[in-house]
Protein backbone atom coordinates (compact mmCIF):
# COMPACT_ATOMS: atom_id res chain seq x y z
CA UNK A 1 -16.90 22.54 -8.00
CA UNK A 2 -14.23 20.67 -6.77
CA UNK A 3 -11.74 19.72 -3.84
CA UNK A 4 -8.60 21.73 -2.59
CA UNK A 5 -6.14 18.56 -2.11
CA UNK A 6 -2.82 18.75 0.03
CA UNK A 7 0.17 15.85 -1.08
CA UNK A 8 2.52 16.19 2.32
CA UNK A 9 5.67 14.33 1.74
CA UNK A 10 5.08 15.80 -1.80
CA UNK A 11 8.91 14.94 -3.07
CA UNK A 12 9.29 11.86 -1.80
CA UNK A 13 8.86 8.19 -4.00
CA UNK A 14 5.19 7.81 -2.85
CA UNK A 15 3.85 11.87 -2.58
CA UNK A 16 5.12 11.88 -6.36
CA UNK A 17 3.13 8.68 -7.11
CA UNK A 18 0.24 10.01 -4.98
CA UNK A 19 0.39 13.65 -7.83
CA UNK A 20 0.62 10.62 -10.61
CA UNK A 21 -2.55 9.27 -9.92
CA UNK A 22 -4.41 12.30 -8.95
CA UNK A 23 -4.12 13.62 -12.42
CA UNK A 24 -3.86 10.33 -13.68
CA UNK A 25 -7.53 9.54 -12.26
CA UNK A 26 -9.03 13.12 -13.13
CA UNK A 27 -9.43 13.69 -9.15
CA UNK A 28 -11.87 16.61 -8.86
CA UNK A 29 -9.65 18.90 -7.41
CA UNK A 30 -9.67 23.01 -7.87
CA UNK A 31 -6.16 22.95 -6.30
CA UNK A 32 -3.05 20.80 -5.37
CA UNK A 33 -0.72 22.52 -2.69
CA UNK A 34 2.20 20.16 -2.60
CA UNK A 35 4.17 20.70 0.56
CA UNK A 36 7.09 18.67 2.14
CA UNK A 37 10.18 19.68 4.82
CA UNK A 38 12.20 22.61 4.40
CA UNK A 39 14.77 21.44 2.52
CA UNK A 40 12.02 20.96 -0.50
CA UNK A 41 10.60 24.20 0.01
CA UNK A 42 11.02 25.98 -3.24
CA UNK A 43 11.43 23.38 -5.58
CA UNK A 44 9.37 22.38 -8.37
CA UNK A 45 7.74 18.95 -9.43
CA UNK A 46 5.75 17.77 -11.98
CA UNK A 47 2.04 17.60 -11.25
CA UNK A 48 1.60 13.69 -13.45
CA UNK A 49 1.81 14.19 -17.16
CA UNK A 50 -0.52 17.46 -16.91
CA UNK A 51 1.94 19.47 -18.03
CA UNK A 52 1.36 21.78 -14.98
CA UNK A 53 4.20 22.17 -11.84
CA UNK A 54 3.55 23.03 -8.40
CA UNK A 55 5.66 24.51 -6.39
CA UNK A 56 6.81 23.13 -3.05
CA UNK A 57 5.93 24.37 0.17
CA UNK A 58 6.98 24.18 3.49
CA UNK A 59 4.87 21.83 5.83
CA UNK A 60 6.03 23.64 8.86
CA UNK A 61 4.91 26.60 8.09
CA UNK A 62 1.48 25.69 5.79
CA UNK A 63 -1.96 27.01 6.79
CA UNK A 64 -4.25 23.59 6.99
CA UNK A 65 -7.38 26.34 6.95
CA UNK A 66 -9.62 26.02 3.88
CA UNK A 67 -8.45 22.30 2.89
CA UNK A 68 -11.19 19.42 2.16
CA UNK A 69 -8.43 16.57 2.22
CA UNK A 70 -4.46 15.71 2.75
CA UNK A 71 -2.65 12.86 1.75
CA UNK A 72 -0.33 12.11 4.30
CA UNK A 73 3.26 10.48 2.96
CA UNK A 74 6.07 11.84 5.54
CA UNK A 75 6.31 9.13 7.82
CA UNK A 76 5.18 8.61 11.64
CA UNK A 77 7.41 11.04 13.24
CA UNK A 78 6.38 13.68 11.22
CA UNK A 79 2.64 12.95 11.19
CA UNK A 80 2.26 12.91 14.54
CA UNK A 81 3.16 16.94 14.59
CA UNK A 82 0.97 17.46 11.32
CA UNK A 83 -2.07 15.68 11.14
CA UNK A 84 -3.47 16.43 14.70
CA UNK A 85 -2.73 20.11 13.00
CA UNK A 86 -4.33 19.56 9.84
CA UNK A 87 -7.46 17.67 11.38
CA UNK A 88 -8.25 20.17 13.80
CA UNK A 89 -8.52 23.05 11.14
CA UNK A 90 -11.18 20.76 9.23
CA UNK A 91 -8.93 19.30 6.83
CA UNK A 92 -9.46 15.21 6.51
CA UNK A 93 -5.96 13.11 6.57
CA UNK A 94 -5.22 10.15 4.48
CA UNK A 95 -2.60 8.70 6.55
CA UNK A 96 -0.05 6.24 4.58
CA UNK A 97 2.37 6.28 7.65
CA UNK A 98 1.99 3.22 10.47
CA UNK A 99 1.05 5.37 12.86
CA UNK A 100 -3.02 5.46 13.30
CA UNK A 101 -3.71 2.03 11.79
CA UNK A 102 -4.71 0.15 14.75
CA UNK A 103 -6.28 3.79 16.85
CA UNK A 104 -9.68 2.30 17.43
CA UNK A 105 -10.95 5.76 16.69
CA UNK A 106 -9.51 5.65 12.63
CA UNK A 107 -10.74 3.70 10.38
CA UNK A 108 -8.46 1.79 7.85
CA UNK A 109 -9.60 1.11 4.82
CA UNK A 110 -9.04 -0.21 1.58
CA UNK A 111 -12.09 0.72 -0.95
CA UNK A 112 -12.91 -2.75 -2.44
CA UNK A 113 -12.73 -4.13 0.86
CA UNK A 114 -14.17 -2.24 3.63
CA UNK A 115 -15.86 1.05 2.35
CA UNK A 116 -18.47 1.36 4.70
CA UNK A 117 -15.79 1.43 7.59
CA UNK A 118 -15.22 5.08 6.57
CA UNK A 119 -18.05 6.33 7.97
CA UNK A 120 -16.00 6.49 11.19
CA UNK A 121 -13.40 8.79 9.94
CA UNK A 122 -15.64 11.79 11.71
CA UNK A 123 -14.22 10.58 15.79
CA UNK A 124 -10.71 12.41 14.64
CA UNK A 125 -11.04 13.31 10.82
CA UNK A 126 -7.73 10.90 9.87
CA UNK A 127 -8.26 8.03 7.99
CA UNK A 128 -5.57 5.38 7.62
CA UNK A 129 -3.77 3.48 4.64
CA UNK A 130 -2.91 0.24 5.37
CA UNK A 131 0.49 -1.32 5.21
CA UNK A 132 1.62 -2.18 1.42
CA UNK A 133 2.04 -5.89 1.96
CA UNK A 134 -1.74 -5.76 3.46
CA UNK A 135 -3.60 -3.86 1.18
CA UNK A 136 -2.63 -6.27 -1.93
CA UNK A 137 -2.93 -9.19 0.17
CA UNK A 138 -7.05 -8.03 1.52
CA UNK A 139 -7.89 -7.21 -1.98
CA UNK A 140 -7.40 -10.73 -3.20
CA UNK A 141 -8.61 -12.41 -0.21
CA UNK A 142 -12.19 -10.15 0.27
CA UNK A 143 -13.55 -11.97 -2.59
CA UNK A 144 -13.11 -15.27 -1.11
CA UNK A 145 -13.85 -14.98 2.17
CA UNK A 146 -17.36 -13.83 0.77
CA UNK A 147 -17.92 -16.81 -0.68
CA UNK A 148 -16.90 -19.28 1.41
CA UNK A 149 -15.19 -17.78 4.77
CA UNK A 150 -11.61 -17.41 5.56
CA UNK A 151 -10.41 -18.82 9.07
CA UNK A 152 -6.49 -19.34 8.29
CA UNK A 153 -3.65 -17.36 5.47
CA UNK A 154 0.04 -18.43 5.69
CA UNK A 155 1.86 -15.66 4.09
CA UNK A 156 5.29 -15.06 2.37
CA UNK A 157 5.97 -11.79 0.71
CA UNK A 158 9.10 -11.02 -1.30
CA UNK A 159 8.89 -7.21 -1.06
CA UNK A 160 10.69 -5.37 -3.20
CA UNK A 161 13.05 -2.35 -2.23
CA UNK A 162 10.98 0.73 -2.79
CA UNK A 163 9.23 -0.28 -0.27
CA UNK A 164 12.20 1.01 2.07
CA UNK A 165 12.26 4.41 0.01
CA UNK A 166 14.57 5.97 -1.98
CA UNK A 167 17.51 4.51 -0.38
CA UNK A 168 16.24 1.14 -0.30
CA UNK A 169 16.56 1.68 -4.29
CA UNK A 170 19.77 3.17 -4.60
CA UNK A 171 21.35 0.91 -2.50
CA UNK A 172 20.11 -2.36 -4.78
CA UNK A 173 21.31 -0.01 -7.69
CA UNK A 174 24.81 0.80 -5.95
CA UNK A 175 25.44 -2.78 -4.98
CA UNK A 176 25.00 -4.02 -7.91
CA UNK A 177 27.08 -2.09 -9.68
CA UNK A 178 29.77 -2.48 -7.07
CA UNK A 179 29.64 -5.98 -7.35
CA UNK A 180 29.97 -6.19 -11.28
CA UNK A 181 33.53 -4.19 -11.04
CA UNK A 182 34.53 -5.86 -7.95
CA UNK A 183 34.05 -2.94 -4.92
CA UNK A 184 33.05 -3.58 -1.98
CA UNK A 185 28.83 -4.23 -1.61
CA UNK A 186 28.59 -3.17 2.53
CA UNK A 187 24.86 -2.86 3.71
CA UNK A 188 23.61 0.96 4.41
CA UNK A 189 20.33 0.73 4.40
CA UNK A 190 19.44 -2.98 4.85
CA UNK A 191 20.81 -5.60 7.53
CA UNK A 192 22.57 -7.82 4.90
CA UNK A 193 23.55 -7.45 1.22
CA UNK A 194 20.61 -7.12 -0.76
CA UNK A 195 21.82 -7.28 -4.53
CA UNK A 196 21.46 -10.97 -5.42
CA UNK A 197 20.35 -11.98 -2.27
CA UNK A 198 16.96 -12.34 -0.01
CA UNK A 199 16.86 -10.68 3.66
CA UNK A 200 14.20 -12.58 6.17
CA UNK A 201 13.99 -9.94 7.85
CA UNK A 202 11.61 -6.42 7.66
CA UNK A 203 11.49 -3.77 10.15
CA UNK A 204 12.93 -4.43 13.71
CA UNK A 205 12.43 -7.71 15.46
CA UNK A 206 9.44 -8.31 18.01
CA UNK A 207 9.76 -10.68 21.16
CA UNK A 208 7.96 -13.82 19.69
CA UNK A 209 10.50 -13.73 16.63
CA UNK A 210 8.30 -12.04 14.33
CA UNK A 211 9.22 -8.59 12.72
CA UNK A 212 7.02 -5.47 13.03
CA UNK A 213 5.85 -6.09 9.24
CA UNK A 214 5.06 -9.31 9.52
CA UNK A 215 3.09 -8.30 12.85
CA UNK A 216 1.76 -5.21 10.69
CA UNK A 217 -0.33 -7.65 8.55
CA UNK A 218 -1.78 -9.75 11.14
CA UNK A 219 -3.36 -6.64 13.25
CA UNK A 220 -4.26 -5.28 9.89
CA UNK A 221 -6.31 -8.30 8.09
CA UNK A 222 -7.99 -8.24 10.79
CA UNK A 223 -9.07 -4.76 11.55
CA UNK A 224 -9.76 -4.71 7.81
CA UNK A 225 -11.22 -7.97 6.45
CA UNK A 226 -12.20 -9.47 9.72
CA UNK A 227 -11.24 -10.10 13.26
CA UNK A 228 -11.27 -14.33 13.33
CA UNK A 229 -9.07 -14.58 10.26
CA UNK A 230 -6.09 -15.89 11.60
CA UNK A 231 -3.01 -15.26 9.67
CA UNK A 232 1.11 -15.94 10.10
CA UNK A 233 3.30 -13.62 7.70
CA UNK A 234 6.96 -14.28 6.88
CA UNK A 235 8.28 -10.82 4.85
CA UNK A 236 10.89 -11.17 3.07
CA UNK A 237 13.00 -8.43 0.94
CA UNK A 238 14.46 -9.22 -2.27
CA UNK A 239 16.33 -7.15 -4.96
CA UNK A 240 13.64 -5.79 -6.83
CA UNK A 241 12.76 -2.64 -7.88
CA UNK A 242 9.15 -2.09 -7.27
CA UNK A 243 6.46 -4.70 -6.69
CA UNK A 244 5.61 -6.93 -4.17
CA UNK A 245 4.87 -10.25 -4.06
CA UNK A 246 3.12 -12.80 -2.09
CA UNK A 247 2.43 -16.44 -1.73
CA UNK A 248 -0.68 -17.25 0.01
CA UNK A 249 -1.80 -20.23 1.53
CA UNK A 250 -5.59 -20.13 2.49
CA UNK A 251 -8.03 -22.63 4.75
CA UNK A 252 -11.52 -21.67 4.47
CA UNK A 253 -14.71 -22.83 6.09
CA UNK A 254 -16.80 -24.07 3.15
CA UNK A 255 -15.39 -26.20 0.00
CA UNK A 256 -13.35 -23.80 -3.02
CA UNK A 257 -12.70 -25.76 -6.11
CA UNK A 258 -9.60 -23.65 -7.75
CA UNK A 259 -11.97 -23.63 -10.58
CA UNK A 260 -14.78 -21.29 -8.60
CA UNK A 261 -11.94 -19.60 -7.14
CA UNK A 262 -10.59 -18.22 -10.11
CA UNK A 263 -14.11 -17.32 -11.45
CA UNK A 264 -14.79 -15.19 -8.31
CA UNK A 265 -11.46 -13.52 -8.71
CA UNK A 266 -12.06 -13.00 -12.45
CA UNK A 267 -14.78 -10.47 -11.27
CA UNK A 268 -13.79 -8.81 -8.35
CA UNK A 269 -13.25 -5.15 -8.07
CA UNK A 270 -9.62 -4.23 -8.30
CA UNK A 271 -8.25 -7.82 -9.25
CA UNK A 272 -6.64 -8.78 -12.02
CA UNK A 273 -6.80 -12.69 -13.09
CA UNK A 274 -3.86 -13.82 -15.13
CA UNK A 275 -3.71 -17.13 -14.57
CA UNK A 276 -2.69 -20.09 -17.64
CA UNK A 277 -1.23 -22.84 -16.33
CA UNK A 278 1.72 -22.59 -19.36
CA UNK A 279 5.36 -20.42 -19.46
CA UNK A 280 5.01 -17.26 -18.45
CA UNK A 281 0.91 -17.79 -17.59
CA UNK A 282 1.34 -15.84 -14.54
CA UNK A 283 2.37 -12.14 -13.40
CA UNK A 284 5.66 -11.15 -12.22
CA UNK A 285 6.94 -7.68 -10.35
CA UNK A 286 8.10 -6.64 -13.76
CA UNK A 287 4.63 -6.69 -15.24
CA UNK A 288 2.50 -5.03 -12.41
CA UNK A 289 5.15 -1.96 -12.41
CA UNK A 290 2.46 1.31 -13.61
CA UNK A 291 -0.77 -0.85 -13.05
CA UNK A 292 -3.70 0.05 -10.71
CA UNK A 293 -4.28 -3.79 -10.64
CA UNK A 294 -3.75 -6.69 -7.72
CA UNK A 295 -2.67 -9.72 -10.08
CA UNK A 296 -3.61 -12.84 -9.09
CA UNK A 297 -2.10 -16.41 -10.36
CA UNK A 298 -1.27 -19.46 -9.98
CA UNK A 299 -4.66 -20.51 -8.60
CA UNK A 300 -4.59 -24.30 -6.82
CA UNK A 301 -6.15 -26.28 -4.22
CA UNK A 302 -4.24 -27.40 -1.42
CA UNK A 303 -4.40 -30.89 -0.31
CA UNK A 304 -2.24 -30.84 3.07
CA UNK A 305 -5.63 -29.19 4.55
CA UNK A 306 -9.69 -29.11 4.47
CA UNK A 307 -10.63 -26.48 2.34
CA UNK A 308 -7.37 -25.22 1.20
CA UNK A 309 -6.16 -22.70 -1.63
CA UNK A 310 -2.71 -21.10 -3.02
CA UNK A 311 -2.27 -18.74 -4.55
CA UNK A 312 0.30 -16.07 -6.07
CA UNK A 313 -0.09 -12.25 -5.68
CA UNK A 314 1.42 -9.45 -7.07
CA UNK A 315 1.28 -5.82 -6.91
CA UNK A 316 2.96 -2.22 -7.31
CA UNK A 317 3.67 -1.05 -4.10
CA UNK A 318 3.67 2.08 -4.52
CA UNK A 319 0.45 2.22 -6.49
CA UNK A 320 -1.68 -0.10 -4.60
CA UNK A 321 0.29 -0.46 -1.33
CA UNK A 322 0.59 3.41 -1.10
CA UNK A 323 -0.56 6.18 -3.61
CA UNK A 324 -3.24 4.49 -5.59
CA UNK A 325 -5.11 3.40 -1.75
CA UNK A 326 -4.80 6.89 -0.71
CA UNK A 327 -6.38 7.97 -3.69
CA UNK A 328 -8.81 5.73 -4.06
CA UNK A 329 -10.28 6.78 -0.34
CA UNK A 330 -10.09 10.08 -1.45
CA UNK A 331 -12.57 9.31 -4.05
CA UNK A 332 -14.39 7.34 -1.65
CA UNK A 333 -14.44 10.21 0.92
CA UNK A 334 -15.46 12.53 -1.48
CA UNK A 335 -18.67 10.65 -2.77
CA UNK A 336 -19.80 9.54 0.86
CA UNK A 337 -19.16 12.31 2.95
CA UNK A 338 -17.77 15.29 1.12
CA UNK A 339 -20.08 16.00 -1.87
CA UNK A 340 -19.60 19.20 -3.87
CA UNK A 341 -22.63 21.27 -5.24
């Protein structure tokens, strides 16, 4: 016997991922009702490579009655009508939006991390995904902190577009283009020209300086991984596709040779150690496109501090950052508190 599973914000770049996964994973599910806005309502998509459609329908109208879980990709706005709606007719939300992240009452998890932290979803039945720059950047620390105790991460991201949605894309597609015949490359979407360029500069600006992103994964690590940990992010967007990026810069409490670093990374759950210190000995956006995987390189102490390490992360945001988290608590849900005969 399995789960009836809702995908809201089914049409969208990360509801299509999150309908990838589920069939790409085997999710137990008896049935998928993929629903979006109105506009969707009606159309068709592809349920992974199943071979088996689903037709779209509309969220404003859908009866949340009868549901075990949603996965939540529409954005704030929108979840803020839905979700108290779907929660109070017993159906458990998997939030990807920003919106419940830091409500004391949700819990926000990512599996390898923080699983036991679940156990809280029950105070409003959401549960929260964390921010796609975060949940990369948590899986690769966890391990670490374990061994010998995290107190400081410097951060730099270089995020690629999709994680601004569909637009985000096109635009780095239409510039591009425009730029190789000689039109005109105006910003739509982003603050600046993004195709061959870098933008400092994600989500609106906060009164110390820092953007909301870069704010996003301070209040985050720590909710998640733990609540000393301090940590300064600067996000940055660049014209890639899909994959993020991140150099990290970490001070720890106890002594990390790189050497015992990269052992404990070989073997944790949901990393990926590629790591030769040769050409190409390291991952790259390209290369982590499709992959369930947080890859981890370029593995090195760092002298300028006591107890310092760098290192180089990369990961598909929309797998890991988005659909694949949302999935993965799903799964997690399901064994710990929603068991089927």
């Amino acid at each position: 016997m399995g789960y009836r599973v809702v995908v809201a914000g089914a049409t969208g770049n990360v509801g299509r991922e999150m309908l990838n996964i589920l069939a790409e994973r085997d999710f137990p599910a008896d049935e998928i009702a993929a629903v979006a806005s109105s506009r969707s309502t009606g159309d068709i998509i592809d349920f992974g490579e199943t071979g088996k459609t689903l037709k779209v329908q509309n969220i404003e109208h859908f009866d949340w009655s009868g549901w075990d879980m949603a996965l939540f990709a529409i954005g704030s706005d929108a979840t803020a009508i839905y979700a108290p709606k779907a929660a109070a007719a017993g159906c458990v939300v998997i939030d990807n939006s920003s919106l419940y992240r830091m409500d004391p009452d949700v819990p926000l998890i990512v599996p390898e991390v923080n699983p036991d932290a679940i156990d809280g979803y029950t105070k409003k039945n959401i549960i929260a995904n964390p921010n796609c720059s975060t949940a990369q950047m948590v899986v690769a620390l966890k391990p670490l902190h374990d061994a010998a105790t995290i107190t400081r991460v410097v951060v730099a991201t270089y995020q690629s577009v999709s994680g601004a949605g569909k637009a985000g894309m096109d635009e780095l597609f239409e510039q591009s283009r425009n730029i190789f015949v000689g039109d005109s490359a105006e910003p739509k979407k982003f603050t600046k020209q993004i195709a061959f360029n870098v933008i400092p500069h994600i989500d609106k600006f906060l009164d110390d300086g820092s953007t909301k992103e870069e704010w996003k994964m301070v209040v985050e690590t720590k909710k998640i991984l733990d609540p000393k940990v301090k940590v300064i992010a600067t996000c940055v967007r660049v014209p890639v596709f899909v994959g993020h990026s991140e150099a990290l810069h970490i001070e720890l409490e106890k002594e990390l040779s790189a050497a015992q670093a990269q052992a404990i990374l070989r073997e944790a759950p949901g990393v990926m150690l590629v790591d030769k210190r040769e050409d190409g000995g390291y991952v790259t956006p390209v290369e982590c496109v499709g992959d369930y995987a947080t890859f981890v390189s370029r593995v090195r102490e760092d002298a300028t501090v006591e107890n310092g390490l760098a290192l180089w992360c990369v990961s598909d945001n929309l797998r890991k950052g988005a659909a694949l988290n949302a999935v993965q608590i799903a799964e997690l849900l399901g064994r710990r508190h929603l068991k089927k005969a």
